[in-house]
N, C-alpha and C. Protein backbone atom coordinates (compact mmCIF):
# COMPACT_ATOMS: atom_id res chain seq x y z
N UNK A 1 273.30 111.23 190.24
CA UNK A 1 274.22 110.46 189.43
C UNK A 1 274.12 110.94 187.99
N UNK A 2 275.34 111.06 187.09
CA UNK A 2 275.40 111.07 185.69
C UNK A 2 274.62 110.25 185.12
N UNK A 3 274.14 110.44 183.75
CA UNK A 3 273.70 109.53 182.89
C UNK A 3 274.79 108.61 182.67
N UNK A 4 275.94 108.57 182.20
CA UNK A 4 276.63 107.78 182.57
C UNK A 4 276.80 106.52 183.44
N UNK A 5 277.17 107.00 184.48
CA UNK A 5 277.03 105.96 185.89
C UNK A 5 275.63 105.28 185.79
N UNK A 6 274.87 106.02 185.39
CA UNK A 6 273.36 105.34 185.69
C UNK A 6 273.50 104.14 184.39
N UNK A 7 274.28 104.90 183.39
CA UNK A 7 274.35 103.38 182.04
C UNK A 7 275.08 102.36 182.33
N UNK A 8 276.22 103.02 183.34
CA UNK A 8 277.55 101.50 183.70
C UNK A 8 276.49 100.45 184.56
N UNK A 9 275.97 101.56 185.70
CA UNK A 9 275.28 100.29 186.65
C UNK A 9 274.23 99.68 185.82
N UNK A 10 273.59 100.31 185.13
CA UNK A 10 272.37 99.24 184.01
C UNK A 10 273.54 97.84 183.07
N UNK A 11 274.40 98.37 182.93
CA UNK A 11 275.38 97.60 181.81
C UNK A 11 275.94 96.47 183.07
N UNK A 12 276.63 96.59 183.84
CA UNK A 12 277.02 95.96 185.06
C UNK A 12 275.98 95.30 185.78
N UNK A 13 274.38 96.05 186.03
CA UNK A 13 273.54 94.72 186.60
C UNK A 13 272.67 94.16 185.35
N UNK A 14 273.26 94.17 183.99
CA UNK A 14 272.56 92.94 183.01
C UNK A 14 273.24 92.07 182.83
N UNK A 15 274.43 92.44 182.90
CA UNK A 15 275.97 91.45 182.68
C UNK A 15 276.26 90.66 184.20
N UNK A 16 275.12 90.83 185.39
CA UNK A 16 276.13 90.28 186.36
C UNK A 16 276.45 89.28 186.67
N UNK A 17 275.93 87.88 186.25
CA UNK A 17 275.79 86.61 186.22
C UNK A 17 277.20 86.51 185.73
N UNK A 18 277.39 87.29 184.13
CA UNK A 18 278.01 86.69 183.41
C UNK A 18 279.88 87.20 184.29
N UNK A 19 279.57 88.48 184.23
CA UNK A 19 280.65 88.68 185.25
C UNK A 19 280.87 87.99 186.56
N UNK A 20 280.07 87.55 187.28
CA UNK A 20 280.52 87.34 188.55
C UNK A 20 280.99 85.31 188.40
N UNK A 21 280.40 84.96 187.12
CA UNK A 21 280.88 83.69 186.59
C UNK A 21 282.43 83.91 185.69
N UNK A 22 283.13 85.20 184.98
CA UNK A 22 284.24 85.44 184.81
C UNK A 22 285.28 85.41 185.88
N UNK A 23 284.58 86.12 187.14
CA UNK A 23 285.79 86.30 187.95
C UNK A 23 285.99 85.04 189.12
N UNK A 24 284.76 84.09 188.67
CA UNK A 24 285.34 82.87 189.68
C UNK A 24 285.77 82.01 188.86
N UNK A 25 285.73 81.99 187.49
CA UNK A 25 286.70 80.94 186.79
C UNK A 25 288.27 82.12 187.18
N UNK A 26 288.15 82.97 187.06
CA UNK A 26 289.80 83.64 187.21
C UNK A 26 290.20 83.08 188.60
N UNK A 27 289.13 83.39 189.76
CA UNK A 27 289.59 82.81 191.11
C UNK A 27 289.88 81.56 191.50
N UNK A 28 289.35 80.50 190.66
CA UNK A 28 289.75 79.23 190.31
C UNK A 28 291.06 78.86 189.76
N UNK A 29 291.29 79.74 188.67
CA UNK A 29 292.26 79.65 187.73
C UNK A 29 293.57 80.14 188.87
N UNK A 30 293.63 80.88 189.07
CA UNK A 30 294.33 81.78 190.62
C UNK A 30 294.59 80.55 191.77
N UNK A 31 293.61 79.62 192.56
CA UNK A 31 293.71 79.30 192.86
C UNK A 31 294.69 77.60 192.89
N UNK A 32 294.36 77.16 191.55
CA UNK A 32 294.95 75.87 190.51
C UNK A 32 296.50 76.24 190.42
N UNK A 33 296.76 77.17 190.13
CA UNK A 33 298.24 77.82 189.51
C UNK A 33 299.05 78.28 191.20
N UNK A 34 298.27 78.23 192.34
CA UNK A 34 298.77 78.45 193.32
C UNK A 34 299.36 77.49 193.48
N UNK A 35 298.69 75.96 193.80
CA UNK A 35 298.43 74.85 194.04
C UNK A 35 299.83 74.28 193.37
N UNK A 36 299.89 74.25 192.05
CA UNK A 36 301.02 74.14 191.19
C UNK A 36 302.06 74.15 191.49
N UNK A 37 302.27 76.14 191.62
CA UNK A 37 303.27 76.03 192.31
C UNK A 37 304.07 75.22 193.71
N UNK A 38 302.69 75.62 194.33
CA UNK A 38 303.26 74.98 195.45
C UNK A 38 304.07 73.45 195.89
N UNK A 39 303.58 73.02 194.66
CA UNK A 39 303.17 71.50 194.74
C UNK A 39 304.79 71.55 193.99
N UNK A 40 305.28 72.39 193.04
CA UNK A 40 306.45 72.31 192.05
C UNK A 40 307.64 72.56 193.42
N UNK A 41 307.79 73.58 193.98
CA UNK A 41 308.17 73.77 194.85
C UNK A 41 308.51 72.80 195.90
N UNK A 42 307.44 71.75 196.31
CA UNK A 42 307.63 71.01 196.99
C UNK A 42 308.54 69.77 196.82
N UNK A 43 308.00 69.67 195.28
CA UNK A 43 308.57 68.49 194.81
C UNK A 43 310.06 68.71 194.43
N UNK A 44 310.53 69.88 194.30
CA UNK A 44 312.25 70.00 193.78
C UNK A 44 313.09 70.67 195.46
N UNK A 45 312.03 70.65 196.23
CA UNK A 45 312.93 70.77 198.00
C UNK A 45 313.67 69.38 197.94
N UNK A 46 311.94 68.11 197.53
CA UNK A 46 312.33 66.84 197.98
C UNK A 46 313.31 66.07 197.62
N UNK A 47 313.31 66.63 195.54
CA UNK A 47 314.30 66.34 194.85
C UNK A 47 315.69 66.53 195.45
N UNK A 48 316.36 67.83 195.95
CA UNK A 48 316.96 68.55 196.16
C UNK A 48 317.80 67.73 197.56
N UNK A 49 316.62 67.71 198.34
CA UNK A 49 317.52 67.29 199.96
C UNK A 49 317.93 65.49 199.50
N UNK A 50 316.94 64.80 198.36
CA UNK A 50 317.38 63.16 198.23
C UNK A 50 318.69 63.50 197.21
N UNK A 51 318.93 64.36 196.28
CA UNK A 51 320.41 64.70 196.02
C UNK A 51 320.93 64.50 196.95
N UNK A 52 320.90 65.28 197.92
CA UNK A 52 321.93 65.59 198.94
C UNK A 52 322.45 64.73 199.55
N UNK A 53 321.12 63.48 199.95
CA UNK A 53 321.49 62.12 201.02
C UNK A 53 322.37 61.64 199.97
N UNK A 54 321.79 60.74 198.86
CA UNK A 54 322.56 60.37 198.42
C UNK A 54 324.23 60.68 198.00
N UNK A 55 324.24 62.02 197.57
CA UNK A 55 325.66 62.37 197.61
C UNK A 55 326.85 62.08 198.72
N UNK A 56 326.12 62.39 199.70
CA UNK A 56 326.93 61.93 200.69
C UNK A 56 327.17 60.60 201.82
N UNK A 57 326.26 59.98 201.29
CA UNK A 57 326.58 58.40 201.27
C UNK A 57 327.82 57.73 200.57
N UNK A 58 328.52 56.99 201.55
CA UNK A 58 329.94 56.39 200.64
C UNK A 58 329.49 55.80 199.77
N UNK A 59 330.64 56.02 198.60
CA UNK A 59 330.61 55.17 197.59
C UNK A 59 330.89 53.28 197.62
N UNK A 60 329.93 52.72 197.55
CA UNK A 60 330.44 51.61 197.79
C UNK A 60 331.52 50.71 196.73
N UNK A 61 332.78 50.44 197.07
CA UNK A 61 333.14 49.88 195.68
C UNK A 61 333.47 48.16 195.92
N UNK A 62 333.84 47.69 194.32
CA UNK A 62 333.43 46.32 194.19
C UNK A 62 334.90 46.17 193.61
N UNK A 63 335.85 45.38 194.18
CA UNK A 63 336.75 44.59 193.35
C UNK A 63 336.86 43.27 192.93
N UNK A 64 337.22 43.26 191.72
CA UNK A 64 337.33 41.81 190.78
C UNK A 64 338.36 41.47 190.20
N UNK A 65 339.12 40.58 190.61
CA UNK A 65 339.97 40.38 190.04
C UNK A 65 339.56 39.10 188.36
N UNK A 66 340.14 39.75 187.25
CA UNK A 66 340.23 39.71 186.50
C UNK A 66 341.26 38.69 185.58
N UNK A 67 342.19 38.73 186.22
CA UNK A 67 343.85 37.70 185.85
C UNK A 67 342.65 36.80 185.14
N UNK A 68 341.94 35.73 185.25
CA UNK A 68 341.74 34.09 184.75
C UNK A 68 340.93 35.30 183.45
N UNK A 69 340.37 36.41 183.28
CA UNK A 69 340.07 36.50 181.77
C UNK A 69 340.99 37.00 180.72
N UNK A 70 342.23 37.60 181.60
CA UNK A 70 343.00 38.33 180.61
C UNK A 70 343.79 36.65 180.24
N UNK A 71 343.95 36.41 180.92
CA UNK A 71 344.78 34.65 180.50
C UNK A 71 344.15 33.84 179.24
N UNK A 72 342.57 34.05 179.74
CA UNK A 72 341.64 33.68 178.63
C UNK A 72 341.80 34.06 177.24
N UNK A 73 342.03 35.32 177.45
CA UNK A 73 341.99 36.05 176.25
C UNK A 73 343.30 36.31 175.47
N UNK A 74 344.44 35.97 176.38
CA UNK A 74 345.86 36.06 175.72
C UNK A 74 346.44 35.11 175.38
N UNK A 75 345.29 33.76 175.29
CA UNK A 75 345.84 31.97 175.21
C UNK A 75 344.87 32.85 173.58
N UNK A 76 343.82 33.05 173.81
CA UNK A 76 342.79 33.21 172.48
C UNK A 76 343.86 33.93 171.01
N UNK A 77 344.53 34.76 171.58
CA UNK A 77 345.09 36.23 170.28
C UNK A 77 346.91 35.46 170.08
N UNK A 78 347.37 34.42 171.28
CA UNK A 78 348.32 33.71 171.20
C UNK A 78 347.86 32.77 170.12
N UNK A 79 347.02 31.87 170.02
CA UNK A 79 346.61 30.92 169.59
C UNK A 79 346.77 31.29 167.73
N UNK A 80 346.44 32.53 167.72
CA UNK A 80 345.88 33.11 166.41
C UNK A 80 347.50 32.57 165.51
């Protein structure tokens, strides 16, 4: 082996704690941001298909007849 190589592996087994504690916060970090996604993903399918029900559910509508307030209100601006 090079002097070299022989300095990386001395440099690489003094550091290895500290490295092999870098690359499981990254594999953590990797793992969290998977999760995320997945979880984002999931949640705008669910969003997505309860759009959908709802959209296509009839509209329910409400009629009121009105006549006794417009009377109300045209005895009120008569009156004036």
């Amino acid at each position: 082996m090079s002097q070299a190589k022989v300095d990386r592996y001395k440099e690489q087994k003094a550091n290895r704690k500290k490295i092999m504690a870098q690359e499981k916060r990254k594999h953590i970090a990797a793992v969290v941001c998977g999760w995320l996604v997945a979880a984002a993903i999931v949640c705008w399918a669910g969003y997505s298909a309860y759009n959908i029900y709802e959209n296509s559910r009839p509209v329910e509508t409400v009629y009121v007849n009105l006549d006794p307030l417009n009377d109300y209100m045209s005895a009120l601006y008569a009156g004036e």
